[in-house]
N, C-alpha and C. Protein backbone atom coordinates (compact mmCIF):
# COMPACT_ATOMS: atom_id res chain seq x y z
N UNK A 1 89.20 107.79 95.43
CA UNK A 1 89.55 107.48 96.80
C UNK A 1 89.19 106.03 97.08
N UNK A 2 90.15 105.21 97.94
CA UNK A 2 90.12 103.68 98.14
C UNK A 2 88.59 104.08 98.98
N UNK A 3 88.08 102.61 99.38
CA UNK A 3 86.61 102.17 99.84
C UNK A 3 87.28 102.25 101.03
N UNK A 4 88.52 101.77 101.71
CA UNK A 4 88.54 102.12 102.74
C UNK A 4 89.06 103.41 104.03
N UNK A 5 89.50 104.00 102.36
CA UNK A 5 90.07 105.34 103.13
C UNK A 5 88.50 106.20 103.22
N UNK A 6 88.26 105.99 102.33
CA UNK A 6 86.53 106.94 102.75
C UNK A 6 85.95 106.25 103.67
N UNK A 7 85.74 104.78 104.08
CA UNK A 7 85.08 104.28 104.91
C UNK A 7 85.92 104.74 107.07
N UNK A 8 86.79 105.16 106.15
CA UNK A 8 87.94 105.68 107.71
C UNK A 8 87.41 107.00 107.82
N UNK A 9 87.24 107.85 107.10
CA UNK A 9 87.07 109.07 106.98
C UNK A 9 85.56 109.50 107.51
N UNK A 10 84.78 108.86 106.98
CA UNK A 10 83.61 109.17 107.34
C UNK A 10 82.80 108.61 108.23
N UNK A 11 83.04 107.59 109.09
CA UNK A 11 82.67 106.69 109.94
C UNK A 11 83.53 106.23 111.17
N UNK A 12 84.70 105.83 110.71
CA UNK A 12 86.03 105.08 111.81
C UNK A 12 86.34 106.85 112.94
N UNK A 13 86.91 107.78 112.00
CA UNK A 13 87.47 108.55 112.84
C UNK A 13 86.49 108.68 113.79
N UNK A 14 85.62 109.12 113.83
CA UNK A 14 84.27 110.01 114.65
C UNK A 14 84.07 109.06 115.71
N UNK A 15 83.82 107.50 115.24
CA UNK A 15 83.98 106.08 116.09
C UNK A 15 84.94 106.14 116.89
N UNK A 16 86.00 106.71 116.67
CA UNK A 16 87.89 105.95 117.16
C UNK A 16 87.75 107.12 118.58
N UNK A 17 87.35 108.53 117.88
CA UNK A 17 87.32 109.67 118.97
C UNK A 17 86.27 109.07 119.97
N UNK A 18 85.12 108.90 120.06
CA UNK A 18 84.10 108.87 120.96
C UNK A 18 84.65 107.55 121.80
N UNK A 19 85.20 106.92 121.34
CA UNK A 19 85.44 105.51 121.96
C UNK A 19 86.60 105.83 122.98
N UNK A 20 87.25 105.89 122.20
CA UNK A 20 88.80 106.26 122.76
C UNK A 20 88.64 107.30 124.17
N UNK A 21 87.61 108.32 124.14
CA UNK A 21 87.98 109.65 124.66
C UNK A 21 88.78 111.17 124.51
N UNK A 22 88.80 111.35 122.87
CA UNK A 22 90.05 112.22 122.44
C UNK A 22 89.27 113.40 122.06
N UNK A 23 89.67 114.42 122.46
CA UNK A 23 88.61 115.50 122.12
C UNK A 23 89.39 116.56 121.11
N UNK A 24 90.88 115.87 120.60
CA UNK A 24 91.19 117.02 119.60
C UNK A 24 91.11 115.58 118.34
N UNK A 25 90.47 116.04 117.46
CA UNK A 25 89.88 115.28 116.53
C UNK A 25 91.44 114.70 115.38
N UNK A 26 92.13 115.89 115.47
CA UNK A 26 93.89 115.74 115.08
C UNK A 26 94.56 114.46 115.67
N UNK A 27 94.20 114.28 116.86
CA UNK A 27 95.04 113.02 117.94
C UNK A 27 94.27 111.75 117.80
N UNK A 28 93.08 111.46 116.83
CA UNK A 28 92.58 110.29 116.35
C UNK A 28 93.55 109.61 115.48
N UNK A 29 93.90 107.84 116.40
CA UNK A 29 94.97 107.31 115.37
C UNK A 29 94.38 107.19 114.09
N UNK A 30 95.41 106.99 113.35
CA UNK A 30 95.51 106.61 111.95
C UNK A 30 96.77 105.87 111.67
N UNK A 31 96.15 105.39 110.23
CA UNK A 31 97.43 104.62 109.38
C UNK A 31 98.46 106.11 108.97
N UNK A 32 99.59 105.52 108.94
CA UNK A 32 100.80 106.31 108.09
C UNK A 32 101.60 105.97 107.51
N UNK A 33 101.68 104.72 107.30
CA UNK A 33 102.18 103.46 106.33
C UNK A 33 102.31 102.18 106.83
N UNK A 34 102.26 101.26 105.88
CA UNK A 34 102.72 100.18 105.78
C UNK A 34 104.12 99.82 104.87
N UNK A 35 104.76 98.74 106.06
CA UNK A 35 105.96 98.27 105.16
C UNK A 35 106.12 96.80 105.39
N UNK A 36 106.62 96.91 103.84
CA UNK A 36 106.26 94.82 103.38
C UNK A 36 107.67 94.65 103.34
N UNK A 37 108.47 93.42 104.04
CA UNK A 37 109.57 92.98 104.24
C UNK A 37 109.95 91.22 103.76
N UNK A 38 110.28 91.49 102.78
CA UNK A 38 110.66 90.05 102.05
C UNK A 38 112.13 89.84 102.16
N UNK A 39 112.34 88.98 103.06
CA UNK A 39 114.16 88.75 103.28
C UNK A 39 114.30 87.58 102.37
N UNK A 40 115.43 87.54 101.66
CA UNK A 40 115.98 86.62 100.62
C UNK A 40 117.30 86.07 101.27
N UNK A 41 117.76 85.31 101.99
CA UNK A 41 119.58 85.16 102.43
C UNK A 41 119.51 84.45 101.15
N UNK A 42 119.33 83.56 100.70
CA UNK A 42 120.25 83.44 99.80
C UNK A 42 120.23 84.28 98.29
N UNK A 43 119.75 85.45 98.62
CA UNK A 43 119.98 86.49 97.45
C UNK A 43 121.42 87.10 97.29
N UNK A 44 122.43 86.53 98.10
CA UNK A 44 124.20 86.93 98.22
C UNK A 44 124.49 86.30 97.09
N UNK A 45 124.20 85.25 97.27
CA UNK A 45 124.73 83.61 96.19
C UNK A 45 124.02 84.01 94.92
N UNK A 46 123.06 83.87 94.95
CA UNK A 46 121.89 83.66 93.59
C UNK A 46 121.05 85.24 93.41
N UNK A 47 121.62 86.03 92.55
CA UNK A 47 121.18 87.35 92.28
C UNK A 47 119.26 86.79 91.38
N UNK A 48 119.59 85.61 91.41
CA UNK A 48 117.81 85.85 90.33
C UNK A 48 116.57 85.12 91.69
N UNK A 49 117.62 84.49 92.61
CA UNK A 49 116.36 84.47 93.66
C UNK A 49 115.74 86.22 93.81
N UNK A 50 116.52 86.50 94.42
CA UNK A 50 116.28 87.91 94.65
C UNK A 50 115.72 88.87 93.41
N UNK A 51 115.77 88.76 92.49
CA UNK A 51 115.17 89.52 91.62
C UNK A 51 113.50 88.40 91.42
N UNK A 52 113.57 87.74 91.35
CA UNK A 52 112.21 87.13 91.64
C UNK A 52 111.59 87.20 92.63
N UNK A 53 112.43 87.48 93.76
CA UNK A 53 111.19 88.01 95.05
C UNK A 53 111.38 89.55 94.65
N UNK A 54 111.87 90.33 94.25
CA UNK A 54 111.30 91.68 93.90
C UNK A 54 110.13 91.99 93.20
N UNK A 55 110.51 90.86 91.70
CA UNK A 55 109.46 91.13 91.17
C UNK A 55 108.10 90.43 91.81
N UNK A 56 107.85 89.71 92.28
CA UNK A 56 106.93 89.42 93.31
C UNK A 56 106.31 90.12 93.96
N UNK A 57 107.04 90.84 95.17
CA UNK A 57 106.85 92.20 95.96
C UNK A 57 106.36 92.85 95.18
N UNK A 58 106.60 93.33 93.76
CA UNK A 58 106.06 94.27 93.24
C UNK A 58 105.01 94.44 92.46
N UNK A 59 104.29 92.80 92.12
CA UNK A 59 102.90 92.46 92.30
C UNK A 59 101.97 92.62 93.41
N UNK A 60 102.67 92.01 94.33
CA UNK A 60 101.40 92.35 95.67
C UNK A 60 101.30 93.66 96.03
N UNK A 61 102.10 94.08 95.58
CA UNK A 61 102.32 96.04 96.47
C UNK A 61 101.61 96.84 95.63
N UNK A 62 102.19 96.45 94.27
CA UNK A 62 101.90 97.46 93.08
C UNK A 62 102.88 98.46 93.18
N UNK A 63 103.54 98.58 93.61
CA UNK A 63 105.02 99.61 93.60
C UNK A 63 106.62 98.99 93.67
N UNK A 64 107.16 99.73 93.06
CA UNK A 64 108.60 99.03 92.85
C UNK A 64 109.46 98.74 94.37
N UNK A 65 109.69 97.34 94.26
CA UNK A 65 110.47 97.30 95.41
C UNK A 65 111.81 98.01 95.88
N UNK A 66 112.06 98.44 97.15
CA UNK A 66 113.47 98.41 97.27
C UNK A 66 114.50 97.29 98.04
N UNK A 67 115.89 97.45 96.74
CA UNK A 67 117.10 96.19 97.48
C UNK A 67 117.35 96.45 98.97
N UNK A 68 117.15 95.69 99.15
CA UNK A 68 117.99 95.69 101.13
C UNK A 68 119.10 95.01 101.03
N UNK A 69 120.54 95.74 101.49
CA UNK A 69 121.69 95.15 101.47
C UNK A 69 122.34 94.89 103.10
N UNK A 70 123.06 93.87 103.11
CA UNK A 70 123.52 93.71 104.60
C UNK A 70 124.03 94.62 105.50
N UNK A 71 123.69 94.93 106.61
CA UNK A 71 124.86 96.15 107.18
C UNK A 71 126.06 95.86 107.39
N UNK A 72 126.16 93.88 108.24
CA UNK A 72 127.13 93.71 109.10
C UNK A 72 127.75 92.18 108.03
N UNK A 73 128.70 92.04 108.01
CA UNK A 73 129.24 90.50 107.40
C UNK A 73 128.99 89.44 109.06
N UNK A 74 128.11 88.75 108.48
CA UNK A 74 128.04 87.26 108.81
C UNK A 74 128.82 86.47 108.64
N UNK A 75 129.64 85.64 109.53
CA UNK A 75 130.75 84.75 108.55
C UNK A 75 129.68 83.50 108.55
N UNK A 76 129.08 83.08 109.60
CA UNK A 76 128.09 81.89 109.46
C UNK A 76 127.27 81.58 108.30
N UNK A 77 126.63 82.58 108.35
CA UNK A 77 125.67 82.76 107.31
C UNK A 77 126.54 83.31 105.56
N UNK A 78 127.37 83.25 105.95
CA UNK A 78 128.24 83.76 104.64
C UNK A 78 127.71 84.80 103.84
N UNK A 79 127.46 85.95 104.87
CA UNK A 79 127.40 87.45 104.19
C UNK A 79 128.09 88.71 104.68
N UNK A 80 128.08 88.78 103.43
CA UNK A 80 129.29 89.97 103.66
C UNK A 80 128.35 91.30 103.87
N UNK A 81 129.31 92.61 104.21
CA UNK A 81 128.02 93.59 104.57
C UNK A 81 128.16 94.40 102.88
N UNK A 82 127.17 94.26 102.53
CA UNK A 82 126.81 95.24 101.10
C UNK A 82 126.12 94.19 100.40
N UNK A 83 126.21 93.09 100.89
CA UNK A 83 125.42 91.83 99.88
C UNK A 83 124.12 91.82 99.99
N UNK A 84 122.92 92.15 98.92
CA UNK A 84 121.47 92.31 98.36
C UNK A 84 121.38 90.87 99.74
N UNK A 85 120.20 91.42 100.24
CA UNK A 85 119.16 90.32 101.74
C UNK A 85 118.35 90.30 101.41
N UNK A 86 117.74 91.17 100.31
CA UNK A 86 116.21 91.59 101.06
C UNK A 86 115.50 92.53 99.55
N UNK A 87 114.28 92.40 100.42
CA UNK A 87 113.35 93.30 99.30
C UNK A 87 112.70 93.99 100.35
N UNK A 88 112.53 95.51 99.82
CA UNK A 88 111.37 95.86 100.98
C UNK A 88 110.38 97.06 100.15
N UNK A 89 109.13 97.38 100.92
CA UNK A 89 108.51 98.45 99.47
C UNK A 89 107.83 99.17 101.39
N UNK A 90 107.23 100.13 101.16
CA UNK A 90 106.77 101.56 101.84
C UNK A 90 105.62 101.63 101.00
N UNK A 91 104.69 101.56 101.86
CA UNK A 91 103.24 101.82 101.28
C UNK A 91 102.45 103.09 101.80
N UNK A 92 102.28 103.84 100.92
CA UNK A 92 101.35 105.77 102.04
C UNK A 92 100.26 105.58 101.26
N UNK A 93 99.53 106.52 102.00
CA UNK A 93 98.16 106.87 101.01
C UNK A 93 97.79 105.88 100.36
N UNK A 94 96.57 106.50 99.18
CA UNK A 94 95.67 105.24 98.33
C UNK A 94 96.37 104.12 97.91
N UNK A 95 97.69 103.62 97.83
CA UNK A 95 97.93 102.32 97.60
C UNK A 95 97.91 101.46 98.71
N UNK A 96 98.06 102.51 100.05
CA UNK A 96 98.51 101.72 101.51
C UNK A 96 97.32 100.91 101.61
N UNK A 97 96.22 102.15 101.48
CA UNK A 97 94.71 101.36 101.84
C UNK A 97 94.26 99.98 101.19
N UNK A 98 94.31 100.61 99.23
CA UNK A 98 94.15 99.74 98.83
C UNK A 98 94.84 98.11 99.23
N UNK A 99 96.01 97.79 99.27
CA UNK A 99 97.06 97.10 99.66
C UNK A 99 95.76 96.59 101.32
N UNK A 100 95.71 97.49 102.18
CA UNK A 100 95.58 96.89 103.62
C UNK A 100 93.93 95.85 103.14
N UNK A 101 93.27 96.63 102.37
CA UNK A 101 91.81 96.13 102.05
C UNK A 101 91.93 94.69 101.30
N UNK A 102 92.87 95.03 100.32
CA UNK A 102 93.19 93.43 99.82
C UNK A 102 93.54 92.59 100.60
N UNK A 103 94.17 92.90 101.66
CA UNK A 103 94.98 91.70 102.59
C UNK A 103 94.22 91.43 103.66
N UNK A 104 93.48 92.31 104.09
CA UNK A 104 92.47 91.56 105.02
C UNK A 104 91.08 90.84 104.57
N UNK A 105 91.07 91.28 103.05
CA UNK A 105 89.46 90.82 102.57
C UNK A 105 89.79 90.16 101.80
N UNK A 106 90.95 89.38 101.02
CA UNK A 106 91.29 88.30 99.94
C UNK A 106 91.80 87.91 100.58
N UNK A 107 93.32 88.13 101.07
CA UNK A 107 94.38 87.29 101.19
C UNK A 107 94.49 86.34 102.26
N UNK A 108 94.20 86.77 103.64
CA UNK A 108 94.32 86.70 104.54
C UNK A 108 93.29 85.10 104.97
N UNK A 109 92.18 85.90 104.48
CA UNK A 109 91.47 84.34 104.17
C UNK A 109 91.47 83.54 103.58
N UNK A 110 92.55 83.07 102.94
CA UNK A 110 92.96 82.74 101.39
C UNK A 110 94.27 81.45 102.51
N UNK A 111 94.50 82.17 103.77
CA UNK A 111 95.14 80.90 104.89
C UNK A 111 94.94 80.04 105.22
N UNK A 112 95.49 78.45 105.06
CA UNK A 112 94.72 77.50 105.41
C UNK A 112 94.48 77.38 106.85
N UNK A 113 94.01 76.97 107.12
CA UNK A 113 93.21 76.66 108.83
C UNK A 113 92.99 78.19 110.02
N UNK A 114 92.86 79.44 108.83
CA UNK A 114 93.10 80.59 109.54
C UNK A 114 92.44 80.90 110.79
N UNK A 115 92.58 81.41 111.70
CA UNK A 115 91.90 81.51 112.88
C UNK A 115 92.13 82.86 113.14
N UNK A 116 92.62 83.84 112.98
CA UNK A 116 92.87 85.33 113.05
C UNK A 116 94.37 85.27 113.34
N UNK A 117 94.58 86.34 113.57
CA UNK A 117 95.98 87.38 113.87
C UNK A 117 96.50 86.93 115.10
N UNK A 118 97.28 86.75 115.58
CA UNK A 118 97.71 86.21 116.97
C UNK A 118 97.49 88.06 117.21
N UNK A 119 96.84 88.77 118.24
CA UNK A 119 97.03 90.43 118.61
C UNK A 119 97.92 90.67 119.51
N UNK A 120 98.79 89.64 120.10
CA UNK A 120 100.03 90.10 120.63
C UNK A 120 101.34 90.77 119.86
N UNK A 121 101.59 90.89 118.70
CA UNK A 121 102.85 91.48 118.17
C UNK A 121 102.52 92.76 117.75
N UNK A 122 102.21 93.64 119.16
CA UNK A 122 102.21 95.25 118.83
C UNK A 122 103.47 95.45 119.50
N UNK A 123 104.00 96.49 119.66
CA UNK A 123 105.25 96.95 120.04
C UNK A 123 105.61 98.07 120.88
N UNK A 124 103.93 98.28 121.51
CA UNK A 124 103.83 99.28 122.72
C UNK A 124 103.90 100.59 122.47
N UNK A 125 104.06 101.09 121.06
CA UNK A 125 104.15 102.49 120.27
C UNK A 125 103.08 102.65 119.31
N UNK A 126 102.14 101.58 119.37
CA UNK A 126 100.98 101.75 118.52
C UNK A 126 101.22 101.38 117.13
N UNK A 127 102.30 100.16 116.44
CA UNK A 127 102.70 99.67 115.69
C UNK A 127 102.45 98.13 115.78
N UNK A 128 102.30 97.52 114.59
CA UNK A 128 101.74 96.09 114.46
C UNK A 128 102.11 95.26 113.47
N UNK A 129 103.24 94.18 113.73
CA UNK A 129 103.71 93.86 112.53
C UNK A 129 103.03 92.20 112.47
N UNK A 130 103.07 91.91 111.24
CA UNK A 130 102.16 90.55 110.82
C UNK A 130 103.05 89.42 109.76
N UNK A 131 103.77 88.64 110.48
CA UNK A 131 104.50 87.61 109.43
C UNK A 131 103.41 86.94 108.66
N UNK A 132 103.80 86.76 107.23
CA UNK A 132 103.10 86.19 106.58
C UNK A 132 104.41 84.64 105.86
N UNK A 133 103.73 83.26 105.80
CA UNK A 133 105.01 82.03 105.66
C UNK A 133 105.31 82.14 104.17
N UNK A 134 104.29 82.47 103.39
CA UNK A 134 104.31 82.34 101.77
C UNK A 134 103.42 83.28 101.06
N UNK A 135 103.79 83.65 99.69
CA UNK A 135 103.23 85.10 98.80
C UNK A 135 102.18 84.43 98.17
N UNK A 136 101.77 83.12 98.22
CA UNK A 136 100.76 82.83 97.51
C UNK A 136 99.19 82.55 97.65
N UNK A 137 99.26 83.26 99.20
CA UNK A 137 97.92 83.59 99.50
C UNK A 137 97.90 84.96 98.70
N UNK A 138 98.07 85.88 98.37
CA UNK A 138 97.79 86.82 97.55
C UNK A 138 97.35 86.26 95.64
N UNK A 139 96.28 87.26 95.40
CA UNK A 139 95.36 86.65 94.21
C UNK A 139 96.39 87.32 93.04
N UNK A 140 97.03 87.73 93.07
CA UNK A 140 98.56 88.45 91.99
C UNK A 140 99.59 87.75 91.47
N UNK A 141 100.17 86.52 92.31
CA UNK A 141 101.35 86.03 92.01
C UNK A 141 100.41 84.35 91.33
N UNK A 142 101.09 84.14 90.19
CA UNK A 142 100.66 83.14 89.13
C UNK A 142 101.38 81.95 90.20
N UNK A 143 100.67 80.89 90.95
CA UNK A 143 101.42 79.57 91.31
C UNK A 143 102.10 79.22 90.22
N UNK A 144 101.87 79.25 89.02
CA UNK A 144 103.01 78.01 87.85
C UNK A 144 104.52 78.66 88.10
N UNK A 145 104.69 80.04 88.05
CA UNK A 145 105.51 80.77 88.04
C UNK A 145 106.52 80.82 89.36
N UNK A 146 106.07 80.06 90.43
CA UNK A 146 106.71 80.59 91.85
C UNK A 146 107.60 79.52 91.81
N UNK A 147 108.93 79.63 92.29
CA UNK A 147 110.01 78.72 92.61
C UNK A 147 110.32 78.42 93.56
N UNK A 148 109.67 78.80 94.56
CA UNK A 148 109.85 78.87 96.04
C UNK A 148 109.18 79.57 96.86
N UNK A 149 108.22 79.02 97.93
CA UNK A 149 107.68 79.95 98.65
C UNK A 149 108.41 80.73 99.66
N UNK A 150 108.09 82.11 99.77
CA UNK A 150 109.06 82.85 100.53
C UNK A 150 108.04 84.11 101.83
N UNK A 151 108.10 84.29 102.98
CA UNK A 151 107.94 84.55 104.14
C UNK A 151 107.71 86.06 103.69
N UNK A 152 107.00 86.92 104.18
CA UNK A 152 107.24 88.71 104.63
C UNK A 152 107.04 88.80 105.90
N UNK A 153 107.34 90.01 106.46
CA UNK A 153 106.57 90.79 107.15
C UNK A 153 106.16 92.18 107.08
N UNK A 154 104.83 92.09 107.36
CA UNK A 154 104.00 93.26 107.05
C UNK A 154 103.75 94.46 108.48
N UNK A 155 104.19 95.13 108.19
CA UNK A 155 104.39 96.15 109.51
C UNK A 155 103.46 97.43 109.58
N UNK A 156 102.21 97.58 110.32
CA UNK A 156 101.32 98.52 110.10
C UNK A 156 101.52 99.94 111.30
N UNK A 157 102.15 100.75 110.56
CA UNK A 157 102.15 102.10 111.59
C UNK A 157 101.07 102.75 111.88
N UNK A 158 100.80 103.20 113.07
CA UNK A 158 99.97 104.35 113.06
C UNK A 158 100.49 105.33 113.97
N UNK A 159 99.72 106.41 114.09
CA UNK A 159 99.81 107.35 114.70
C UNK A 159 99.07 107.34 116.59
N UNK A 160 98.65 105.87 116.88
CA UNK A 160 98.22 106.17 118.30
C UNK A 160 99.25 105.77 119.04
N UNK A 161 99.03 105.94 119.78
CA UNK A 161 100.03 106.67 121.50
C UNK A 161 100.57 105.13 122.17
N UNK A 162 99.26 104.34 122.43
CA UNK A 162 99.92 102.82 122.76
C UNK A 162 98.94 102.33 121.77
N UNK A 163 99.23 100.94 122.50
CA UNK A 163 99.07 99.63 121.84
C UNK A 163 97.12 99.38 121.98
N UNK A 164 96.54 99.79 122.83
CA UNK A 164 94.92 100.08 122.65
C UNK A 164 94.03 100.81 121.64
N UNK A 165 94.97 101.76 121.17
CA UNK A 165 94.37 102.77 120.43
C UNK A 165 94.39 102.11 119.10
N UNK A 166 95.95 101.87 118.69
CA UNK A 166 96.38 100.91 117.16
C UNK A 166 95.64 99.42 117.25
N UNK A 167 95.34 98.90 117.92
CA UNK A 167 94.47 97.79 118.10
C UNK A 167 92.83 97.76 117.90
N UNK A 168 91.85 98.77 118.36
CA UNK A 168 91.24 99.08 117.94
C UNK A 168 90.75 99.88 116.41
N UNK A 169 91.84 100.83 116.40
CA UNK A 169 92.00 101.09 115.00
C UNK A 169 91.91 99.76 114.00
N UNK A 170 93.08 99.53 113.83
CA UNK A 170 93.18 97.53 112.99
C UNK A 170 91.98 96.82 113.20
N UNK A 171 91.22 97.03 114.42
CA UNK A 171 90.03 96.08 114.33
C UNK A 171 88.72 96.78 113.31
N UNK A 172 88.39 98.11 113.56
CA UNK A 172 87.66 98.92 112.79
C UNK A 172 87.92 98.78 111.24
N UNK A 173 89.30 98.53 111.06
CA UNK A 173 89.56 98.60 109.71
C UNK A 173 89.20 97.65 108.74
N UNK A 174 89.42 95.94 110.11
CA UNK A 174 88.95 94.67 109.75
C UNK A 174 90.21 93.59 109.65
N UNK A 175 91.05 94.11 110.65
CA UNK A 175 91.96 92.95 110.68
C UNK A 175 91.31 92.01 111.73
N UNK A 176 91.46 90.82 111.38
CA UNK A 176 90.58 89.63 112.05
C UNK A 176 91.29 89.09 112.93
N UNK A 177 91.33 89.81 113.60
CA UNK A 177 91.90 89.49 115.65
C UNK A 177 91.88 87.62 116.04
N UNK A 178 92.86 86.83 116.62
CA UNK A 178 92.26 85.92 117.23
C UNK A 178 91.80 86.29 118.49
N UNK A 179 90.50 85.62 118.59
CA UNK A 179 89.94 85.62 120.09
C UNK A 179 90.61 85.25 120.99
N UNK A 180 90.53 85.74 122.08
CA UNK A 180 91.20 85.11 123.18
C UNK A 180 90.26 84.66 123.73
N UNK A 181 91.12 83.28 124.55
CA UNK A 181 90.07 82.00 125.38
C UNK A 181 90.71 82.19 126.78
């Protein structure tokens, strides 16, 4: 079992209830996945950009990515709908954790001039997504090897009701909030 799924288990929930006010111990938020979103546009044109941000994704995740293809044709952007965009992977259970523990305790600080999380991009359903500009704050991907730095976003679900409950949760867990002034 990850360090931080036992550290949720035996400490956070019991914390999250008493704090919160929840007296059915079932209705304590939790994680229920994470999903990592690596968009490629020019993966239409160049099929090995895109297979290099897969295989990428599938260092930091540790699980095989999936292709994301267009829904709609762009004429601007010159995509058609079925043309590879994207990489995306679904994280549950012991990899989710593992995965969330690395990114708040390596990676994250691994940002230059980091100052925390901006905590405004929840989404009022108790969901929290986190752009990240480049993969090479993660300790997995070899710099000699990278051809281009490329953007995700990291999207953390849970199971609380609003945006107080999943916020506190994320903070217990150790996502590093910016302060507000």
């Amino acid at each position: 079992m990850s360090r931080l799924r036992q550290y949720y288990r035996q400490s956070l929930a019991s914390q999250l209830q008493k704090e919160l006010g929840i007296k059915n111990v079932m209705a304590v938020p939790r994680m229920t996945k994470v999903v990592v979103n690596m968009g490629v546009g020019e993966g239409s044109q160049n099929i090995k950009l895109l297979e290099a941000a897969m295989e990428e994704l599938g260092r930091i995740t540790g699980q095989k990515p999936q292709m994301r293809r267009a829904k709609k044709s762009i004429a601007s952007f010159k995509i058609r709908a079925g043309n590879p965009v994207g990489a995306n992977v679904t994280l549950r259970g012991e990899r989710m954790y593992e995965f969330i523990d690395r990114l708040f305790n390596i990676a994250l600080p691994r940002v230059r001039d980091f100052r925390g999380v901006p905590p405004r991009s929840f989404d009022g359903r108790g969901n929290f997504t986190l752009g990240l500009k480049d993969q090479l704050i993660f300790p997995e991907i070899d710099y000699s090897r990278v051809d281009r730095t490329r953007g995700m976003n990291v999207t953390f679900c849970t199971t609380a009701q609003n945006d107080q409950g999943a916020r506190r949760l994320l903070e217990l867990l150790g996502m590093p909030f910016r302060r507000q002034t």
